[in-house]
C-alpha atoms as a PDB file:
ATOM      1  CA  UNK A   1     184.521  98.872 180.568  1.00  0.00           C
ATOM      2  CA  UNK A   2     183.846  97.087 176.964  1.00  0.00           C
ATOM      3  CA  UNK A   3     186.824  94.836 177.750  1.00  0.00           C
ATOM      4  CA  UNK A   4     185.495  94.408 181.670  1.00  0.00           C
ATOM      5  CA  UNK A   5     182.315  92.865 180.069  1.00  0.00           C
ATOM      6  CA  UNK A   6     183.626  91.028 177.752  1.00  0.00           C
ATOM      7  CA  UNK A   7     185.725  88.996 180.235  1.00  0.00           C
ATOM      8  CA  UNK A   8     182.528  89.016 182.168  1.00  0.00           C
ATOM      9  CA  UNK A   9     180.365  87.282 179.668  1.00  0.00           C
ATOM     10  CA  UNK A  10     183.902  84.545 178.769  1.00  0.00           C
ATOM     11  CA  UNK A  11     184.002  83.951 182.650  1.00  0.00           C
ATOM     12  CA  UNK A  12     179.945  83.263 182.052  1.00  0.00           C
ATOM     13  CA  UNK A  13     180.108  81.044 179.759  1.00  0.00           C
ATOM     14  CA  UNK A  14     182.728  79.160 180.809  1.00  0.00           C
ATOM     15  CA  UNK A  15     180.077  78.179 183.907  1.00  0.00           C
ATOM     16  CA  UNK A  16     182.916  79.937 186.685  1.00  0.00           C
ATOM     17  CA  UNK A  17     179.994  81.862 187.718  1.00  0.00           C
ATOM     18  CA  UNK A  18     178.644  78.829 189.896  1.00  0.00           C
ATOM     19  CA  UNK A  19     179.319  78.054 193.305  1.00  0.00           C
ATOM     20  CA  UNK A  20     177.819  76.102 196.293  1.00  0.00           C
ATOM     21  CA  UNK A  21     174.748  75.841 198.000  1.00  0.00           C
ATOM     22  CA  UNK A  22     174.176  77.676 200.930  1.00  0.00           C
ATOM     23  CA  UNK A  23     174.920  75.403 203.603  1.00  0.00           C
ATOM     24  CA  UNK A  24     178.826  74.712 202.629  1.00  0.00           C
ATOM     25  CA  UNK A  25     179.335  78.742 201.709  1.00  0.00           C
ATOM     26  CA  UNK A  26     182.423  79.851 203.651  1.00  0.00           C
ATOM     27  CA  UNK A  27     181.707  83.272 205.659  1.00  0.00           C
ATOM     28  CA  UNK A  28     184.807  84.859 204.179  1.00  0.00           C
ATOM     29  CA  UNK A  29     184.039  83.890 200.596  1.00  0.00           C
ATOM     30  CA  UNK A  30     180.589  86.191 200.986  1.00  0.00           C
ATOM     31  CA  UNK A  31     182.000  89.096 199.602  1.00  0.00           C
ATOM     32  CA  UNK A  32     182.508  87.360 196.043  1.00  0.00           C
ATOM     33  CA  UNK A  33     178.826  86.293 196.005  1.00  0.00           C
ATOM     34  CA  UNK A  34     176.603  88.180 194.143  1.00  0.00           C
ATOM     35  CA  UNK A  35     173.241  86.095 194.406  1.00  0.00           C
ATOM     36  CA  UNK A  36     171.413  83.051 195.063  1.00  0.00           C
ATOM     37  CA  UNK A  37     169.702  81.055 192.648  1.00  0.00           C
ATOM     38  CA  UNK A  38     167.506  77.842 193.752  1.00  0.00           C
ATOM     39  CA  UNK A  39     169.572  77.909 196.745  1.00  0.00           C
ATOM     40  CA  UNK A  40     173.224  77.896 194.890  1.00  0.00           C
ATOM     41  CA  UNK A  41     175.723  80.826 194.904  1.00  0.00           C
ATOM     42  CA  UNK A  42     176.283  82.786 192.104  1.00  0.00           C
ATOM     43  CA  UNK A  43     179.673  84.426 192.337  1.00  0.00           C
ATOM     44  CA  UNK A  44     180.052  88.132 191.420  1.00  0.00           C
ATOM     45  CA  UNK A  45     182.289  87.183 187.961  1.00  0.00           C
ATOM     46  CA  UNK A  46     183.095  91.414 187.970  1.00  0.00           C
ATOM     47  CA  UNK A  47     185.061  90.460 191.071  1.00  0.00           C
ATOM     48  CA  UNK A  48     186.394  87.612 189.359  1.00  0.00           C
ATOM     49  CA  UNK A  49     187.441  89.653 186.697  1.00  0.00           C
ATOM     50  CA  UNK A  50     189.218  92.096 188.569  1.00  0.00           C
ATOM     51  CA  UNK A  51     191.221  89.513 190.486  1.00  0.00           C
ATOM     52  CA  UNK A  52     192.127  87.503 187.675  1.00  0.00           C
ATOM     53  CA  UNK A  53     193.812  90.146 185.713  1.00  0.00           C
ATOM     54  CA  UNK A  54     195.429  91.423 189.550  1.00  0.00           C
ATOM     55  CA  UNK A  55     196.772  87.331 188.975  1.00  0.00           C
ATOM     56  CA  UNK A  56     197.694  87.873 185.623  1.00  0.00           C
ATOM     57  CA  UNK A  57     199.412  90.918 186.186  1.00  0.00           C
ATOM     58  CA  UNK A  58     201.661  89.027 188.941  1.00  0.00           C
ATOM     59  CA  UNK A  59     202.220  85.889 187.038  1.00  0.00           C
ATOM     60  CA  UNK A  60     203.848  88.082 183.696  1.00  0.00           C
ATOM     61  CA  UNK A  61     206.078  89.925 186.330  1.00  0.00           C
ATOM     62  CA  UNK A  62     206.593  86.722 187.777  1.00  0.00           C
ATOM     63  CA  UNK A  63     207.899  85.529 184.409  1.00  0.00           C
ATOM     64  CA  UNK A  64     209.591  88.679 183.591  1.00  0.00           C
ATOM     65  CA  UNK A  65     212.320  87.985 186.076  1.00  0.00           C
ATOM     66  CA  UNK A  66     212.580  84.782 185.455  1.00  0.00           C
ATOM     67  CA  UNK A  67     210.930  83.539 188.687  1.00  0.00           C
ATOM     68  CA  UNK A  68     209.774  79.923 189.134  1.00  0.00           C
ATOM     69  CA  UNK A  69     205.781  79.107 189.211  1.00  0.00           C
ATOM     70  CA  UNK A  70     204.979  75.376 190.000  1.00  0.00           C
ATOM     71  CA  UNK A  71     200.867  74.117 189.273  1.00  0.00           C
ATOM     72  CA  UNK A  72     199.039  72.512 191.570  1.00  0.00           C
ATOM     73  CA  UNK A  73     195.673  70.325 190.408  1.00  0.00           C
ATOM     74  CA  UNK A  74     195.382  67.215 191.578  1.00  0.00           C
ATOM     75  CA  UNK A  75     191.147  66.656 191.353  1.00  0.00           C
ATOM     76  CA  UNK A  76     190.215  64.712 187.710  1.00  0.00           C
ATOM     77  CA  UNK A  77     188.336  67.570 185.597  1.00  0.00           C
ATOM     78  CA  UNK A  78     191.164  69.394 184.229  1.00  0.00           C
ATOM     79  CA  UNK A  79     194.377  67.682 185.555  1.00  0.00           C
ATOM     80  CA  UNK A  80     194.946  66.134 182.205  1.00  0.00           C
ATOM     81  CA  UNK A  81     194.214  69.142 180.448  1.00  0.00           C
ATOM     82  CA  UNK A  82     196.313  71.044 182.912  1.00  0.00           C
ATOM     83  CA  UNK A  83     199.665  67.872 182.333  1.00  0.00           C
ATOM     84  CA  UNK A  84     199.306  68.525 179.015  1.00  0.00           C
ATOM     85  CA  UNK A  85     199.513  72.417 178.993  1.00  0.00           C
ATOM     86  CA  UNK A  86     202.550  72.320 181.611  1.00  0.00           C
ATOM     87  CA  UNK A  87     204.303  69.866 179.533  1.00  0.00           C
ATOM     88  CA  UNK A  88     203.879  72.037 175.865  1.00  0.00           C
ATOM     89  CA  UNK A  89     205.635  74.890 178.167  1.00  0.00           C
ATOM     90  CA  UNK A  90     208.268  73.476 180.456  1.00  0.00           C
ATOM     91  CA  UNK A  91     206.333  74.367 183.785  1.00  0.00           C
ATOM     92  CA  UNK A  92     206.687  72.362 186.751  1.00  0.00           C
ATOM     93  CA  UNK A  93     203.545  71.196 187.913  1.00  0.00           C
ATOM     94  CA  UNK A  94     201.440  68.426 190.985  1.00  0.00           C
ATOM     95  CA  UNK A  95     198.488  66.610 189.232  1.00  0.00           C
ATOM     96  CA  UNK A  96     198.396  63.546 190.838  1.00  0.00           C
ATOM     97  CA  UNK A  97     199.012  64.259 194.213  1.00  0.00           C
ATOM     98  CA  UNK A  98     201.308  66.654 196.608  1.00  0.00           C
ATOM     99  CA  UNK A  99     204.131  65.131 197.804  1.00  0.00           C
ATOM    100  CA  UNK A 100     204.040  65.572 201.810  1.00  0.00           C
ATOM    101  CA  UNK A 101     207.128  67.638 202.621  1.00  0.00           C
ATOM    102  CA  UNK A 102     207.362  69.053 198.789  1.00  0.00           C
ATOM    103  CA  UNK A 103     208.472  72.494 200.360  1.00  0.00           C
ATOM    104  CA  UNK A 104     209.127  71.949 204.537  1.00  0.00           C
ATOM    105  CA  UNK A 105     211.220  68.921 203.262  1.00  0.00           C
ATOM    106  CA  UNK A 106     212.476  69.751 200.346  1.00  0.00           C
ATOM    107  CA  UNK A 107     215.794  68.158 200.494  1.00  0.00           C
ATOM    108  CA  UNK A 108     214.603  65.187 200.869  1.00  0.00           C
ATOM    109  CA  UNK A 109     212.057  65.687 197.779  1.00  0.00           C
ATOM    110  CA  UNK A 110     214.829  66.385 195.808  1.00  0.00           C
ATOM    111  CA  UNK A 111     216.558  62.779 196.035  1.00  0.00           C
ATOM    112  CA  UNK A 112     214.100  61.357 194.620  1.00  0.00           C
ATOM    113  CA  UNK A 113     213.499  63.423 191.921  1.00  0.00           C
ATOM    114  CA  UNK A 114     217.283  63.077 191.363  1.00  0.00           C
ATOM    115  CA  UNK A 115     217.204  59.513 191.448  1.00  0.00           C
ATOM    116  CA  UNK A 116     214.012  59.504 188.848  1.00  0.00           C
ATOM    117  CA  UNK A 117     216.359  61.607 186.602  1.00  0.00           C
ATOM    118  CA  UNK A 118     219.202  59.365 186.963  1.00  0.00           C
ATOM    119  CA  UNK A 119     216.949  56.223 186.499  1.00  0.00           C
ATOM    120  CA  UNK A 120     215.812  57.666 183.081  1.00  0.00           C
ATOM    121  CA  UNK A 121     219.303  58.857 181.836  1.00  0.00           C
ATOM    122  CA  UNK A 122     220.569  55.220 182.591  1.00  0.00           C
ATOM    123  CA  UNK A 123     217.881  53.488 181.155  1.00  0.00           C
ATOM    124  CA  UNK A 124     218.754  55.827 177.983  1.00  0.00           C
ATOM    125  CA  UNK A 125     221.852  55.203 177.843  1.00  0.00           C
ATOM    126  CA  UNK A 126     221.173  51.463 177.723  1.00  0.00           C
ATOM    127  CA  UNK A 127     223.215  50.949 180.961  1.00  0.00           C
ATOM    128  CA  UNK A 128     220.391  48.610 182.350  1.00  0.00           C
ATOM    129  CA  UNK A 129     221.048  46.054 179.284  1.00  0.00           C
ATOM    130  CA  UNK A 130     223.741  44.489 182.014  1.00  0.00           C
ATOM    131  CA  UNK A 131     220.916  43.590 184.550  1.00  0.00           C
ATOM    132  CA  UNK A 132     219.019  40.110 184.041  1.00  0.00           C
ATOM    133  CA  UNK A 133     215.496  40.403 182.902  1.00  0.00           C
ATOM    134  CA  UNK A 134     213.799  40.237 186.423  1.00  0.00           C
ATOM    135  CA  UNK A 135     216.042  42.841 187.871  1.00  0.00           C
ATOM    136  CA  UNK A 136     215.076  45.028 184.358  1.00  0.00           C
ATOM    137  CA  UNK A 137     211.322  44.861 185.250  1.00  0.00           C
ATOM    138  CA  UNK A 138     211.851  45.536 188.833  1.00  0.00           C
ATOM    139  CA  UNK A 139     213.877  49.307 187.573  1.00  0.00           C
ATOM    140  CA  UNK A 140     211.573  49.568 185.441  1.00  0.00           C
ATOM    141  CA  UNK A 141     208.536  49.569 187.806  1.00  0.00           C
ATOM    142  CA  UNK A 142     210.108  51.396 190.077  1.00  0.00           C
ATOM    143  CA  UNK A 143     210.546  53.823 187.493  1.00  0.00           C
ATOM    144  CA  UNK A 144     207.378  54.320 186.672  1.00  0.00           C
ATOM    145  CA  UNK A 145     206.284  54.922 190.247  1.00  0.00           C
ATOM    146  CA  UNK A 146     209.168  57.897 190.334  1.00  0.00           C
ATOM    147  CA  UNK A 147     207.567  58.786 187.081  1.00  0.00           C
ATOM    148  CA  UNK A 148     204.167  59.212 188.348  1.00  0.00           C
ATOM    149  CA  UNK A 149     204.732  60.893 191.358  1.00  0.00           C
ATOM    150  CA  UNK A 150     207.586  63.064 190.630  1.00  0.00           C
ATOM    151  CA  UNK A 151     207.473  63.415 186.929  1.00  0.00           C
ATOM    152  CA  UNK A 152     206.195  67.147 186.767  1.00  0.00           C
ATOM    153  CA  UNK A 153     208.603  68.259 188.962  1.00  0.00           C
ATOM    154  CA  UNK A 154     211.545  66.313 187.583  1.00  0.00           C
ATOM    155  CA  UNK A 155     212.988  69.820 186.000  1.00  0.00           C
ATOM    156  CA  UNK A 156     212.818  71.654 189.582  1.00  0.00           C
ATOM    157  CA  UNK A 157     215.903  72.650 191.730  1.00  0.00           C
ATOM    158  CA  UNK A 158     215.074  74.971 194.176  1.00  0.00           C
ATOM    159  CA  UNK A 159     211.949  76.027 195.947  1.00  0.00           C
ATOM    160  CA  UNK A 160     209.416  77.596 193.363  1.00  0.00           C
ATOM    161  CA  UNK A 161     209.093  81.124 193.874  1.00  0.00           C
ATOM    162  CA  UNK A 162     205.374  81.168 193.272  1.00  0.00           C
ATOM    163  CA  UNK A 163     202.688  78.379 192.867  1.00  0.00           C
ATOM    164  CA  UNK A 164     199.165  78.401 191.458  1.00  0.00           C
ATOM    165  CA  UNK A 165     196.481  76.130 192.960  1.00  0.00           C
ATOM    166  CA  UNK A 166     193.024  75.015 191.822  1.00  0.00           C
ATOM    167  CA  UNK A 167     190.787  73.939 194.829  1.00  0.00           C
ATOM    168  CA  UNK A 168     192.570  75.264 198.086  1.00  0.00           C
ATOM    169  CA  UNK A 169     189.999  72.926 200.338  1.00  0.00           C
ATOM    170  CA  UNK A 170     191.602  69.566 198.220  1.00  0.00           C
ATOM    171  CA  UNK A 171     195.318  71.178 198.294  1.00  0.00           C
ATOM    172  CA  UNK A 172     194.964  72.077 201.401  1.00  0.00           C
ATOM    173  CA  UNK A 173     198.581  70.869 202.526  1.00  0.00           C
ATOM    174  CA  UNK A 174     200.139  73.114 199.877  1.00  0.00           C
ATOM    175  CA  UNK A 175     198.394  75.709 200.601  1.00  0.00           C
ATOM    176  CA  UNK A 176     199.702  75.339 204.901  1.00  0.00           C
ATOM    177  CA  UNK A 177     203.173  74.865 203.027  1.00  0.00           C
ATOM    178  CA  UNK A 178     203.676  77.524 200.876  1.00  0.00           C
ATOM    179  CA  UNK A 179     202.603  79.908 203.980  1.00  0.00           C
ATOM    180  CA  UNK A 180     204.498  78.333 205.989  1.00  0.00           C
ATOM    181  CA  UNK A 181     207.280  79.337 204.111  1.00  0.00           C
ATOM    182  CA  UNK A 182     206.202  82.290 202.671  1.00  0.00           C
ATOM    183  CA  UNK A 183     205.829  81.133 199.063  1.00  0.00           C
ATOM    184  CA  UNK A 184     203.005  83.598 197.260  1.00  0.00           C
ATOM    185  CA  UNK A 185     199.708  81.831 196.125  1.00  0.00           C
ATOM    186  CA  UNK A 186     197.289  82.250 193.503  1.00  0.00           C
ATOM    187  CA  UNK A 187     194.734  80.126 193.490  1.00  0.00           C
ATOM    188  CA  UNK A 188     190.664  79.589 192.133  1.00  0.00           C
ATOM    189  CA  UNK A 189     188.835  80.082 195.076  1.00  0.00           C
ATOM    190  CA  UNK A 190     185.374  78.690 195.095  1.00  0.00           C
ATOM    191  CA  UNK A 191     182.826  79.695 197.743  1.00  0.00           C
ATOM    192  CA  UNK A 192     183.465  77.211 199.741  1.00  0.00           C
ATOM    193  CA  UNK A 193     187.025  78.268 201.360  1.00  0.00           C
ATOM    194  CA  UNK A 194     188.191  81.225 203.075  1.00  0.00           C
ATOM    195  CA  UNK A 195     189.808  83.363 200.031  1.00  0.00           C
ATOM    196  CA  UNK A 196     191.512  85.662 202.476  1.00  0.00           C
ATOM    197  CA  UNK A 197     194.518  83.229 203.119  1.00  0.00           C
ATOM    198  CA  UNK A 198     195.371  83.290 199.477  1.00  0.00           C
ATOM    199  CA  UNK A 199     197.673  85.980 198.123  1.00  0.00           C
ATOM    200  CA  UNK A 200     196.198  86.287 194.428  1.00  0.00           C
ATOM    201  CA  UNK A 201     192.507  84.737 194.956  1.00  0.00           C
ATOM    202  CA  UNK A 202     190.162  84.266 191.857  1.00  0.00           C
ATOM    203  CA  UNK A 203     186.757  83.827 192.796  1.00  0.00           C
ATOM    204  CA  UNK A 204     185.479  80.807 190.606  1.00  0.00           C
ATOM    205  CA  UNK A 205     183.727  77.390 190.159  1.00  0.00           C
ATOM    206  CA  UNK A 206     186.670  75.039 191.083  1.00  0.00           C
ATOM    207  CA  UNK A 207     184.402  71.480 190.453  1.00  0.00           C
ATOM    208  CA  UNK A 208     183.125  72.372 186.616  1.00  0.00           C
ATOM    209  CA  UNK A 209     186.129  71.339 184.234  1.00  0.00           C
ATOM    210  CA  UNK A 210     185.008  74.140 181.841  1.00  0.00           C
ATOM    211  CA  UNK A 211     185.704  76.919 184.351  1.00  0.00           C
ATOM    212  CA  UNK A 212     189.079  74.913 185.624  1.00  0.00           C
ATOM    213  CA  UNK A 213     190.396  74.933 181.856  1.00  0.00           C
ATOM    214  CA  UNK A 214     189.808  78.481 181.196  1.00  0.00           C
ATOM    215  CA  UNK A 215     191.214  79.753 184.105  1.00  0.00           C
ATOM    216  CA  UNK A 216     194.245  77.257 184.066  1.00  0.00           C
ATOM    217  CA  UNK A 217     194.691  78.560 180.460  1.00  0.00           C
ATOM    218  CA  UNK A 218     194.292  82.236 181.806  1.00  0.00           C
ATOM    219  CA  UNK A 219     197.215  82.120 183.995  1.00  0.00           C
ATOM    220  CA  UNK A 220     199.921  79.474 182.286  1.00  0.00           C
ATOM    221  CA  UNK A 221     199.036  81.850 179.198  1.00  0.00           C
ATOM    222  CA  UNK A 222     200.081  84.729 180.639  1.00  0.00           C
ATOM    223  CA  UNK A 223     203.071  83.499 182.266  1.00  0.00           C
ATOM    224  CA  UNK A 224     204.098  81.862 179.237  1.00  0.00           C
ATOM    225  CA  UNK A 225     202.723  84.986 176.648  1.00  0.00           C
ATOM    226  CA  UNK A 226     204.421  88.275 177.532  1.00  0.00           C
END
């Protein structure tokens, strides 16, 4: 119970308690909602508590054999924070935005993130030194568009096994792809969206970049910690 409140009061004051106002509440996403203050939501952060360590508990197993988890967060509070934390531990991760077809066309995905590797590994190797100077900053810009779309997933092979998603309303075409193809979600889940689709839900604030660190941080932790 001690340890129950004490996630409690972190969930608190990390502001994940807050959600919407009334009129843009989701009728599924009633059952996490615990009040309403001045007309805003006030998610039930027990619930939340329960369901993130349910996450947790998947994402270690996840990691435990081995299994792939890619991060989605595309929205500005936190997707920096959320690069930066993917980077430091070699997961794949979408924060500027999904690539239409990342799963249903995956093949296709793929090229280019092989041809972004292979761009890089040339330009390493100082095999663009042959190529004039315009044709050098034509690669090179080309590059950097390869970089910025595909760069977090330049490590990826093969379908992820698992993906984690902060604001299922904004990633709303990963979330139709990973069901489509039966790829389990976790995911903050504000009061705004129907939680029910999601696999792992965590009832949270998915706007305030406080509550979208610590709960990013809660889950690459413990798939990186066990």
């Amino acid at each position: 119970m001690t340890n129950l409140n004490n996630k409690v009061k972190e969930l608190f004051k990390a502001g994940v308690h807050l959600g919407h106002k009334k009129n843009r509440i989701h009728p599924k996403a009633k059952k996490y909602i615990y009040t309403m203050q001045n007309g805003v939501s006030v998610i039930d952060l027990t619930k939340t508590a329960e369901l993130l360590e349910n996450a947790i508990a998947y994402v270690k197993k996840l990691k435990k054999e081995n299994q792939q988890m890619l991060v989605v967060l595309t929205k500005k509070s936190g997707s920096s924070f959320t690069q930066e934390l993917c980077n430091k531990n070699s997961i794949p991760y979408i924060t500027v935005k999904w690539p239409a077809g990342l799963f249903s066309n995956f093949d296709m995905i793929i090229k280019n993130v092989n041809k972004l590797n292979k761009m890089k590994e040339d330009k390493e190797k100082g095999n663009w030194k042959k190529f004039v100077k315009h044709e050098q900053v034509k690669l090179t810009k080309e590059l950097r568009k390869l970089e910025h779309h595909y760069g977090g997933i330049s490590k990826i092979s093969k379908l992820p096994n698992a993906i984690f998603i902060v604001d299922i309303k904004k990633e709303k075409n990963a979330v139709k792809e990973s069901r489509e193809l039966k790829i389990p979600i976790v995911a903050v889940c504000d009061t705004n969206v129907n939680p029910d689709i999601i696999d792992y839900p965590i009832p949270g604030n998915d706007d305030s970049e406080t509550s979208i660190e610590y709960l990013v941080k809660e889950i690459i932790n413990a798939y990186t910690k066990n």
